[in-house]
Protein backbone atom coordinates (compact mmCIF):
# COMPACT_ATOMS: atom_id res chain seq x y z
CA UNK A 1 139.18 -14.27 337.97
CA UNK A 2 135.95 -14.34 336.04
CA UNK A 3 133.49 -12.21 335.25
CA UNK A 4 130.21 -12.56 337.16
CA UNK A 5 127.74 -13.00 335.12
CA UNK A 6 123.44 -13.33 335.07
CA UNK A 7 122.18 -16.85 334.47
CA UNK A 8 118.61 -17.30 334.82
CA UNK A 9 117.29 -21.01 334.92
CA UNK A 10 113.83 -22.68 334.71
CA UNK A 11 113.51 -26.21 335.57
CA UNK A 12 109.35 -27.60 335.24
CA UNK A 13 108.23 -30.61 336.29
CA UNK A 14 104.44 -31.11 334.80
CA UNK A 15 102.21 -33.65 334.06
CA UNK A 16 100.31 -34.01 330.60
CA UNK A 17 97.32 -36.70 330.23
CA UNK A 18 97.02 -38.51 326.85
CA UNK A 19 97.94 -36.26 324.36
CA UNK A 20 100.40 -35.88 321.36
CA UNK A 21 101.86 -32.67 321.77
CA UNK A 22 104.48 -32.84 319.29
CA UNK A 23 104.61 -35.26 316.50
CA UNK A 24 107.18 -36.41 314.19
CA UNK A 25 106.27 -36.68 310.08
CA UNK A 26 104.00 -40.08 310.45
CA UNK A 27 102.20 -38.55 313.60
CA UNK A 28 103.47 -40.62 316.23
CA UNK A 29 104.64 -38.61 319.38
CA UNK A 30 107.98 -37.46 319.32
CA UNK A 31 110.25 -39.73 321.39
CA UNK A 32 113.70 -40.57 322.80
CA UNK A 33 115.96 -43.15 324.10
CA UNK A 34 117.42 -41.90 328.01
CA UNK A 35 118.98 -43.52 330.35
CA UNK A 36 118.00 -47.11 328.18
CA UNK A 37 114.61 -46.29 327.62
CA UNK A 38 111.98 -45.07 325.56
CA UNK A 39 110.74 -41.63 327.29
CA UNK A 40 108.27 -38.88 325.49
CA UNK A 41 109.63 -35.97 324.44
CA UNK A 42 108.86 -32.40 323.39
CA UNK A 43 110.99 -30.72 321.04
CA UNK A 44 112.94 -27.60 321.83
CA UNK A 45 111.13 -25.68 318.90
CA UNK A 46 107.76 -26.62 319.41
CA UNK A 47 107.99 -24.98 322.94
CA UNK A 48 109.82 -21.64 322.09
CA UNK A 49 107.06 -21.77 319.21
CA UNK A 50 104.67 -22.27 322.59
CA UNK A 51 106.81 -19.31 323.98
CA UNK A 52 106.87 -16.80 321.31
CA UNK A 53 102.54 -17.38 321.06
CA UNK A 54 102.41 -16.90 324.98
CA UNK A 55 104.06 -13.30 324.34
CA UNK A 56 101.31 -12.08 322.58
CA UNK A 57 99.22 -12.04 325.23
CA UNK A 58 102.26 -11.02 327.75
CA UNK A 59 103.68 -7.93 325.82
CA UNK A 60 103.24 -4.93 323.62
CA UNK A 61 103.08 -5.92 320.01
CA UNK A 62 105.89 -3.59 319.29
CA UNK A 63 108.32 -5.64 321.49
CA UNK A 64 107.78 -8.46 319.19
CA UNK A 65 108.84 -9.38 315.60
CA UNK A 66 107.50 -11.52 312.44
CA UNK A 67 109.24 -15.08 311.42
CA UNK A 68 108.08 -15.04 308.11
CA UNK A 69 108.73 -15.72 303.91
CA UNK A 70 105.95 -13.50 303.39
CA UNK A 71 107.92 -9.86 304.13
CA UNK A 72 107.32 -8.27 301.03
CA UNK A 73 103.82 -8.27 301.48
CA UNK A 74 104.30 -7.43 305.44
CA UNK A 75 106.61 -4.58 305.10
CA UNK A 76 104.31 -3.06 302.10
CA UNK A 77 101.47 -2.88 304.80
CA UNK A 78 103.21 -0.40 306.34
CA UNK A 79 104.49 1.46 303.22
CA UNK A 80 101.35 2.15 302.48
CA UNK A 81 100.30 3.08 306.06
CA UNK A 82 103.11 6.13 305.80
CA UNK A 83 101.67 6.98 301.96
CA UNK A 84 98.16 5.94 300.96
CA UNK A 85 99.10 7.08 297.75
CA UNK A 86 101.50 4.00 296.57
CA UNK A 87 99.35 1.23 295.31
CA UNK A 88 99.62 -2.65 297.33
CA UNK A 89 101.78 -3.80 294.10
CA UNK A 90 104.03 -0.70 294.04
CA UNK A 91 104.38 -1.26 297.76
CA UNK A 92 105.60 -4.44 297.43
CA UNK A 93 108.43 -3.83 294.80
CA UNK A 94 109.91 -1.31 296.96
CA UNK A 95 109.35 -3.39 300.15
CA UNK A 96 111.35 -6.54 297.86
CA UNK A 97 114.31 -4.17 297.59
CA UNK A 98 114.53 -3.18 300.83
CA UNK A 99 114.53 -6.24 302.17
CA UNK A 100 117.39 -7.23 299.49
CA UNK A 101 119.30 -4.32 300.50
CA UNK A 102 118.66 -5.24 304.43
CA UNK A 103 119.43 -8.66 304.47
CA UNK A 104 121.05 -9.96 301.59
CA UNK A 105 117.99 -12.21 300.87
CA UNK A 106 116.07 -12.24 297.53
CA UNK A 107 112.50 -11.69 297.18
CA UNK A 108 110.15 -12.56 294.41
CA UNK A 109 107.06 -13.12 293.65
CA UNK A 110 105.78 -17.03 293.17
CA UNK A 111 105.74 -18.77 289.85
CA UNK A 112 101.72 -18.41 289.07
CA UNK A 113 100.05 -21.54 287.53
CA UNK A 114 98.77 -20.98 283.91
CA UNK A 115 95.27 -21.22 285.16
CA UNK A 116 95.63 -17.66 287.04
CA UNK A 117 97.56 -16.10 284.24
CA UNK A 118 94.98 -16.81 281.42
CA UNK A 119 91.71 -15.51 284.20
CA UNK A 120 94.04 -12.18 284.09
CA UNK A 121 94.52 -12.96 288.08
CA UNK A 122 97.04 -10.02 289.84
CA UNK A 123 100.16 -11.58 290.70
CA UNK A 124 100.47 -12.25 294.15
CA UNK A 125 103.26 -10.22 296.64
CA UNK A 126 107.04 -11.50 296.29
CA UNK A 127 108.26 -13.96 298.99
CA UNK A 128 111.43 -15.28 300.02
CA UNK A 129 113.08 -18.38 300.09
CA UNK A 130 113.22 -18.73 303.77
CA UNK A 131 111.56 -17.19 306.99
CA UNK A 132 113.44 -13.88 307.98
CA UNK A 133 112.92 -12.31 311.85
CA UNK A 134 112.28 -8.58 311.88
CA UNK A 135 110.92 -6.65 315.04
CA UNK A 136 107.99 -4.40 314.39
CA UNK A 137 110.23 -1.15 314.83
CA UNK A 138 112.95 -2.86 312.43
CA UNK A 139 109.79 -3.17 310.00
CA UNK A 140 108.71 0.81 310.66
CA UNK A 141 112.39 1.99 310.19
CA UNK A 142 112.67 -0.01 306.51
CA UNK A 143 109.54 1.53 305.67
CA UNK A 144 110.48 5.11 305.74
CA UNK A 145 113.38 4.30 304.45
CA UNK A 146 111.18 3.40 301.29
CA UNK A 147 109.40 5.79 301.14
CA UNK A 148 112.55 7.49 300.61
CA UNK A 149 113.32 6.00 297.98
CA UNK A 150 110.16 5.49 296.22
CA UNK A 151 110.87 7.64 293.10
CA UNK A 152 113.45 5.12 292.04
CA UNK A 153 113.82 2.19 294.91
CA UNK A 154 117.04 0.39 292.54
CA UNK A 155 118.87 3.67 292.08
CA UNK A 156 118.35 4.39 296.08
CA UNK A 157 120.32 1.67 297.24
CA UNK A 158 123.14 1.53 294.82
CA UNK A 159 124.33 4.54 297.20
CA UNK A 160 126.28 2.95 299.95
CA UNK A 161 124.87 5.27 302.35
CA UNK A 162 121.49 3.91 301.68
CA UNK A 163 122.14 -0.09 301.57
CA UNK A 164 124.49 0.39 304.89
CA UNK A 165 120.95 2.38 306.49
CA UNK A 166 118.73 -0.50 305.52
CA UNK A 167 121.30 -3.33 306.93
CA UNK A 168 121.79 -0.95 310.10
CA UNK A 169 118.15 -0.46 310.22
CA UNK A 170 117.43 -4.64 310.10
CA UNK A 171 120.17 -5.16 312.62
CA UNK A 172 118.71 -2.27 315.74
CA UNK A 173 116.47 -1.89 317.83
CA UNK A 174 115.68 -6.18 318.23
CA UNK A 175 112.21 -7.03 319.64
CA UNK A 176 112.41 -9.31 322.74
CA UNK A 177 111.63 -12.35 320.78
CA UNK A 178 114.51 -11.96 318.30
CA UNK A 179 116.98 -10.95 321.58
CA UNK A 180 115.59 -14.50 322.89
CA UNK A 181 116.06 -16.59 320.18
CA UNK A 182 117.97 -15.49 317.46
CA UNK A 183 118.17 -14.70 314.19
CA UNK A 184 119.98 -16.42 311.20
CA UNK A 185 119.89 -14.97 307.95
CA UNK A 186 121.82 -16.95 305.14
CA UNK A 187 122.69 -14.14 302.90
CA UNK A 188 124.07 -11.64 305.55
CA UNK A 189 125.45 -13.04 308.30
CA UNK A 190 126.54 -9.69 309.88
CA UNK A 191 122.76 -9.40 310.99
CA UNK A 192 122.53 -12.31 312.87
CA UNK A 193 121.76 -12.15 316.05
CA UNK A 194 122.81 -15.09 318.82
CA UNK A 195 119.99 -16.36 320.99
CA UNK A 196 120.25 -15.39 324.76
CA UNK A 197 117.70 -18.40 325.33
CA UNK A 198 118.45 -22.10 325.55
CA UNK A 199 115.38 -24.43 325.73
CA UNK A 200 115.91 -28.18 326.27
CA UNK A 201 113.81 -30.40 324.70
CA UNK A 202 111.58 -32.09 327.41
CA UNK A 203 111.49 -35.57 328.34
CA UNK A 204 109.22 -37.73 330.61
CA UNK A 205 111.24 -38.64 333.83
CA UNK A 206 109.74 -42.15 333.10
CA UNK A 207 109.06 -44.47 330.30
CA UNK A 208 106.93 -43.40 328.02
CA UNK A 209 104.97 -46.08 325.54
CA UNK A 210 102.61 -44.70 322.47
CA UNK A 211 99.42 -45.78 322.47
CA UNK A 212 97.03 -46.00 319.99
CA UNK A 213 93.48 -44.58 319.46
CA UNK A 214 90.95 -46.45 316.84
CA UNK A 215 87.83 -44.30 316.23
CA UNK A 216 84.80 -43.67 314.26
CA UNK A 217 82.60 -40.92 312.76
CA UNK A 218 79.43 -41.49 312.11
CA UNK A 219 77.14 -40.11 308.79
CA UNK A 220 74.88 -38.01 310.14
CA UNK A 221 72.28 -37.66 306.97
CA UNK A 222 71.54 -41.02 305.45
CA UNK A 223 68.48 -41.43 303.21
CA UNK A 224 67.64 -45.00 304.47
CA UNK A 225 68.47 -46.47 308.09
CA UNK A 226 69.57 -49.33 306.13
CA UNK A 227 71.54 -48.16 303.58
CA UNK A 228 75.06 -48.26 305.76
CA UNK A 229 75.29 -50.05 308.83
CA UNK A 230 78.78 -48.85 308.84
CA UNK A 231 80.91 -45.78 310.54
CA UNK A 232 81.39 -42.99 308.10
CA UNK A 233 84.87 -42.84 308.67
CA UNK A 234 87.50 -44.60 310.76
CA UNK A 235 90.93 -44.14 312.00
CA UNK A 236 93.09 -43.56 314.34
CA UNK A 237 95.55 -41.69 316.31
CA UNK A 238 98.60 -41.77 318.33
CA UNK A 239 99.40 -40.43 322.12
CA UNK A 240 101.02 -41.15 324.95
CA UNK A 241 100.90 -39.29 328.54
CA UNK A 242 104.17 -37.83 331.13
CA UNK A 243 105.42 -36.36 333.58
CA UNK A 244 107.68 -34.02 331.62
CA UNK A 245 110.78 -32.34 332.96
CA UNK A 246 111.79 -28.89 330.94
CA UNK A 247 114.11 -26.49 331.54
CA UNK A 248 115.23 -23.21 330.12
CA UNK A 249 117.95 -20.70 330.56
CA UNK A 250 118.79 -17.51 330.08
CA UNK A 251 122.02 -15.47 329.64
CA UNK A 252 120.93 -11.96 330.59
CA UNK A 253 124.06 -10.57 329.65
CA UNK A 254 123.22 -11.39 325.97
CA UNK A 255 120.17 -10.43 326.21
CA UNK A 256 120.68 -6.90 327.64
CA UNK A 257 123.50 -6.88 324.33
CA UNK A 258 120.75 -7.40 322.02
CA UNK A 259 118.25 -5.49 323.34
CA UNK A 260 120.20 -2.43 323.24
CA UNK A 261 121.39 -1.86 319.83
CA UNK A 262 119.96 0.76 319.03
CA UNK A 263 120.62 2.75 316.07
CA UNK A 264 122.84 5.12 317.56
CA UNK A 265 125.72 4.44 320.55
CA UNK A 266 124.03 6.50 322.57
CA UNK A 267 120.67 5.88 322.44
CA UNK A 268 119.17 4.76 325.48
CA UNK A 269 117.76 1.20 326.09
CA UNK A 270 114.37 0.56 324.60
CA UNK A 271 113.07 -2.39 325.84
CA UNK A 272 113.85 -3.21 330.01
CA UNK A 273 115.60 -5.86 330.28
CA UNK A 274 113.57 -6.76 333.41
CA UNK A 275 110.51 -6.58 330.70
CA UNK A 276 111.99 -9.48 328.55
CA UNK A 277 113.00 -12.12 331.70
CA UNK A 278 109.99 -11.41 332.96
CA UNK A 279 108.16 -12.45 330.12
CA UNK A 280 110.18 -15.22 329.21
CA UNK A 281 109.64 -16.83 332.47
CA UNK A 282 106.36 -16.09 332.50
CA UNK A 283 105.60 -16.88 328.96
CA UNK A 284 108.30 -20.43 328.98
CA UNK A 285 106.45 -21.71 332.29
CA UNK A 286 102.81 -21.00 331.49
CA UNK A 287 102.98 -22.15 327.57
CA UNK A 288 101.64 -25.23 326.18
CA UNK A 289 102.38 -26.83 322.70
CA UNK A 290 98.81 -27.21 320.92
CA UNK A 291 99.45 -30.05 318.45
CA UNK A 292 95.89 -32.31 318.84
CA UNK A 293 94.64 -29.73 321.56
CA UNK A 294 91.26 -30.24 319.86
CA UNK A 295 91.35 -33.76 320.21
CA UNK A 296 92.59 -34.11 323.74
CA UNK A 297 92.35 -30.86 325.56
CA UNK A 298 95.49 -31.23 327.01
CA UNK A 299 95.37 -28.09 329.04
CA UNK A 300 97.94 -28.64 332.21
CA UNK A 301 99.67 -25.98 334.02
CA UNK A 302 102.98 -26.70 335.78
CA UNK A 303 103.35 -29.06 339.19
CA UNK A 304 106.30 -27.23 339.83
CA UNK A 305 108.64 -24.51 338.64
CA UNK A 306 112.19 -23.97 340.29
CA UNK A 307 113.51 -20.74 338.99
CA UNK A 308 117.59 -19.68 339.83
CA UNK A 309 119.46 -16.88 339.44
CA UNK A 310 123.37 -17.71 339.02
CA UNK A 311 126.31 -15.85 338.56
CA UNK A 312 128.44 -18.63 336.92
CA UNK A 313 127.02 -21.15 334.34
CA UNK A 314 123.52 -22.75 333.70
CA UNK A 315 123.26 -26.50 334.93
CA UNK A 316 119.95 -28.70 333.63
CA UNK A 317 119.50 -31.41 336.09
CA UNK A 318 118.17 -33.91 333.70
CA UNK A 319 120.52 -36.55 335.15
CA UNK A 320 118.49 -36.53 338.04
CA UNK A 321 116.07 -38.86 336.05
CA UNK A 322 118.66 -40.73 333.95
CA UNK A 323 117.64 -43.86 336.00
CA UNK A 324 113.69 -43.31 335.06
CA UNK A 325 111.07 -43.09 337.63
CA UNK A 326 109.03 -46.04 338.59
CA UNK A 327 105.40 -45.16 339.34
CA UNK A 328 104.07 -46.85 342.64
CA UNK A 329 102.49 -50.37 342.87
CA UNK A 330 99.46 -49.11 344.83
CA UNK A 331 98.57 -45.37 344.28
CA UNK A 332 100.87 -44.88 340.87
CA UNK A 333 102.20 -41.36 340.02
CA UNK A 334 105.50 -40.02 338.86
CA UNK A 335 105.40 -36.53 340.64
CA UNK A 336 106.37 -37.56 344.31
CA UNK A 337 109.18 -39.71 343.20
CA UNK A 338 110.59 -36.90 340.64
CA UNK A 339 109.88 -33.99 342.99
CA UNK A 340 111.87 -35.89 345.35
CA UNK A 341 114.75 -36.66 343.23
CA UNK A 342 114.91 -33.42 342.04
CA UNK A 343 115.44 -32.09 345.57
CA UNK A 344 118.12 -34.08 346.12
CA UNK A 345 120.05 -34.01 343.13
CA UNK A 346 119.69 -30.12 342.65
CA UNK A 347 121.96 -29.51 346.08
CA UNK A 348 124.29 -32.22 345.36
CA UNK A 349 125.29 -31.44 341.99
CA UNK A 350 125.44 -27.33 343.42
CA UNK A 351 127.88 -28.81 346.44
CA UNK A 352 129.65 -31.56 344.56
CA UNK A 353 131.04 -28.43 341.60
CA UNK A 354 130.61 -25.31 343.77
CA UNK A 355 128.23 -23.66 341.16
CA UNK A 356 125.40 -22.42 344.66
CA UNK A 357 127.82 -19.85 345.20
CA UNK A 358 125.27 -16.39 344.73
CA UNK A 359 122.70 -18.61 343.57
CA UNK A 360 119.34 -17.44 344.42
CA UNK A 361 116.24 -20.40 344.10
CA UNK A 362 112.75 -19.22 343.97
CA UNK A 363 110.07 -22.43 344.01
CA UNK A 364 106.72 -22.68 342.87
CA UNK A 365 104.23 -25.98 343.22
CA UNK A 366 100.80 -26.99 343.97
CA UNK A 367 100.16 -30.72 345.91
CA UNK A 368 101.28 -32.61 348.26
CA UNK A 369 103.16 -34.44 345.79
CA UNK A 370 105.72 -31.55 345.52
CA UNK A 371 106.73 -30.81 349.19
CA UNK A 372 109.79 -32.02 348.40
CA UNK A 373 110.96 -28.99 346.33
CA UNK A 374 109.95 -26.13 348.71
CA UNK A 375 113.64 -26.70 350.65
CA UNK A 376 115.33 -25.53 347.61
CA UNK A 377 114.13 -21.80 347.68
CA UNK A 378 112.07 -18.83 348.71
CA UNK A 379 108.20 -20.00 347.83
CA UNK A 380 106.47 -17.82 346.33
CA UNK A 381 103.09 -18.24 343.67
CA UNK A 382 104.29 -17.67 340.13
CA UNK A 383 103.69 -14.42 339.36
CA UNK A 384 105.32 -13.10 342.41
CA UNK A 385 108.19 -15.27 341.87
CA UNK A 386 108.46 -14.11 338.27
CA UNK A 387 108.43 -10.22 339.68
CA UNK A 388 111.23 -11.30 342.09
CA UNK A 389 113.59 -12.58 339.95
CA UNK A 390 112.88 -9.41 337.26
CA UNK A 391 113.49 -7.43 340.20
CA UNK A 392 116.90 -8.96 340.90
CA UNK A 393 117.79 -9.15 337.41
CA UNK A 394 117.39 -5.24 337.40
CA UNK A 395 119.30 -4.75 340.72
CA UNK A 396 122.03 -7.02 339.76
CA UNK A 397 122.12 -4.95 335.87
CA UNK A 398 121.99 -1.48 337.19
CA UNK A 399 124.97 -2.61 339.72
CA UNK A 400 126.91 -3.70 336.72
CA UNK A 401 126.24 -0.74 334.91
């Protein structure tokens, strides 16, 4: 017999106008082939990126981290807010070698050009060779630790003691973002951390052709009216427009193992675990890649969100749209015909493998369009269904406990 365990799922269906979201390296929007045709797509990364950005404004800054190359320069910040008295460059030679001793990675400072060198310019703070995710408390920790070891930083972690506090200290106390998504470090693999989140990347539920936009500036100080008939400046830009379908899910049971190292075994959880789904549905759902915002103000919320709770595995229902949808002759539209095969295929796939055993469905939509999806679940606006499901997550957690 298995163990039960907590699967949440988000499954979006939303509409985007023209727009280019996410573009590959000649700026066309990103793309894929599905069920024989061309449909838009939105990478995976570009909407945890979406994601992480939406937690700012969601939680406390100290339940978040920093993805960065830059640490050095980071953790000397707060060095120097525990002792005013160590200067920004001494700060930054002991934060290199803690971050060596914490994760393994090196940390130097950038080759200067010969320019800056002969103008007598300071040399700027050490960086490493890839981005490294630390939490804001894993950041505070490695700072004392330091400041500790300030009068001789090299010395300090050639004690064992020391080097196994630092890699202790980078591998506690995770912010919700790292619990979410991860952490791989290169050098020190002991520290990272598997991602309780899975994000697909989206797809339009129908075919998807790029378009092209030709347009032109114009000069707006010219001496003579007829010294240039001409534009300023011309060019152009690629988009395309879809009904997306996205979906996310979440082992909670990884995520409640993440969240609660701490840096003893019995010191108590930190960071709710309620706290984190809630903000990762909340935060996944309402998020919004902003590649050519400026240009298109491509500012859509959701048609519809289908959130589930399982106690098995997590199913995406992409398939549903493997045969793409056709927009109608007369009043067009991909919603109503995804909506509805959505609300069919959900219950079919749950009866067909038995995976609706325990399942709990909470639905929220706007339109006509959707009606549809409101037989799958309890309906319920989106905050309230986001407070629902944290408060199930936390009854079905402290029943395990």
């Amino acid at each position: 017999m298995t163990t039960p365990r907590t699967i949440v799922e988000v499954h979006v269906l939303q509409t985007v106008p023209p727009s280019n979201l996410n573009r590959d390296d000649t700026g066309t929007p990103k793309s894929a082939v599905y069920g024989g045709v061309r449909r838009a797509r939105v990478s995976s990364q570009a909407w945890k990126r979406a994601t992480r950005r939406a937690f700012q404004d969601i939680l406390d800054p100290q339940d978040l981290g920093v993805r960065t190359r830059r640490l050095a320069e980071l953790l000397g910040g707060h060095i120097r807010d525990l002792d005013e008295s160590i200067s920004e460059a001494d700060a930054w030679a002991l934060a290199a070698e803690t971050i060596t001793a914490a994760t393994g990675a090196k940390v130097e400072p950038p080759k200067r050009n010969a320019k800056d060198a002969k103008d007598g310019k300071p040399e700027p703070a050490p960086e490493g060779k890839y981005l490294i995710f630390l939490s804001a408390r894993q950041l505070d920790a490695l700072a004392e630790l330091a400041v500790q070891g300030r009068d001789d930083i090299k010395a300090f972690f050639k004690e064992k003691e020391n080097k196994a506090a630092a890699k202790q200290y980078a591998n506690s106390r995770h912010s919700i973002d790292i619990a979410l998504f991860g952490r791989m470090v290169a050098d020190n693999t002991d520290i990272n951390v598997d991602a309780a989140a899975q994000v697909a990347h989206a797809i339009s539920v129908h075919r998807a052709d790029v378009e092209s936009d030709y347009y032109t500036a114009v000069d707006d100080h010219k001496e003579r009216e007829e010294d240039d008939k001409g534009a300023g400046m011309i060019g152009t830009v690629e988009f395309n427009s879809a009904t997306l379908y996205r979906y996310a899910a979440l082992d909670v049971d990884l995520l409640r193992k993440n969240l609660g190292k701490g840096l003893r075994e019995d010191e108590p959880l930190d960071t709710p675990v309620r706290r984190a789904v809630e903000a990762f549905v909340l935060g996944f759902t309402e998020s919004l890649p902003t590649g050519k915002i400026n240009t298109f103000g491509h500012h859509t919320l959701p048609d519809a969100v289908v959130v589930k709770l399982r106690s098995s595995r997590p199913v995406n229902f992409v398939s549903a749209f493997e045969r793409p949808c056709q927009a109608d002759q007369d009043t067009g539209g991909h919603v109503r015909e995804a909506s509805e095969r959505l609300a069919k295929h959900i219950p079919a796939i749950e009866t067909a493998f038995g995976v609706d055993e325990d399942t709990l469905t909470w639905v929220t939509r706007a339109g006509d369009d959707t009606q549809a999806l409101a037989a799958l679940g309890t309906e319920l606006p989106l905050r309230d269904a986001v407070t629902a499901v944290g408060a199930e997550v936390e009854r079905r957690q402290n029943g395990s406990a």
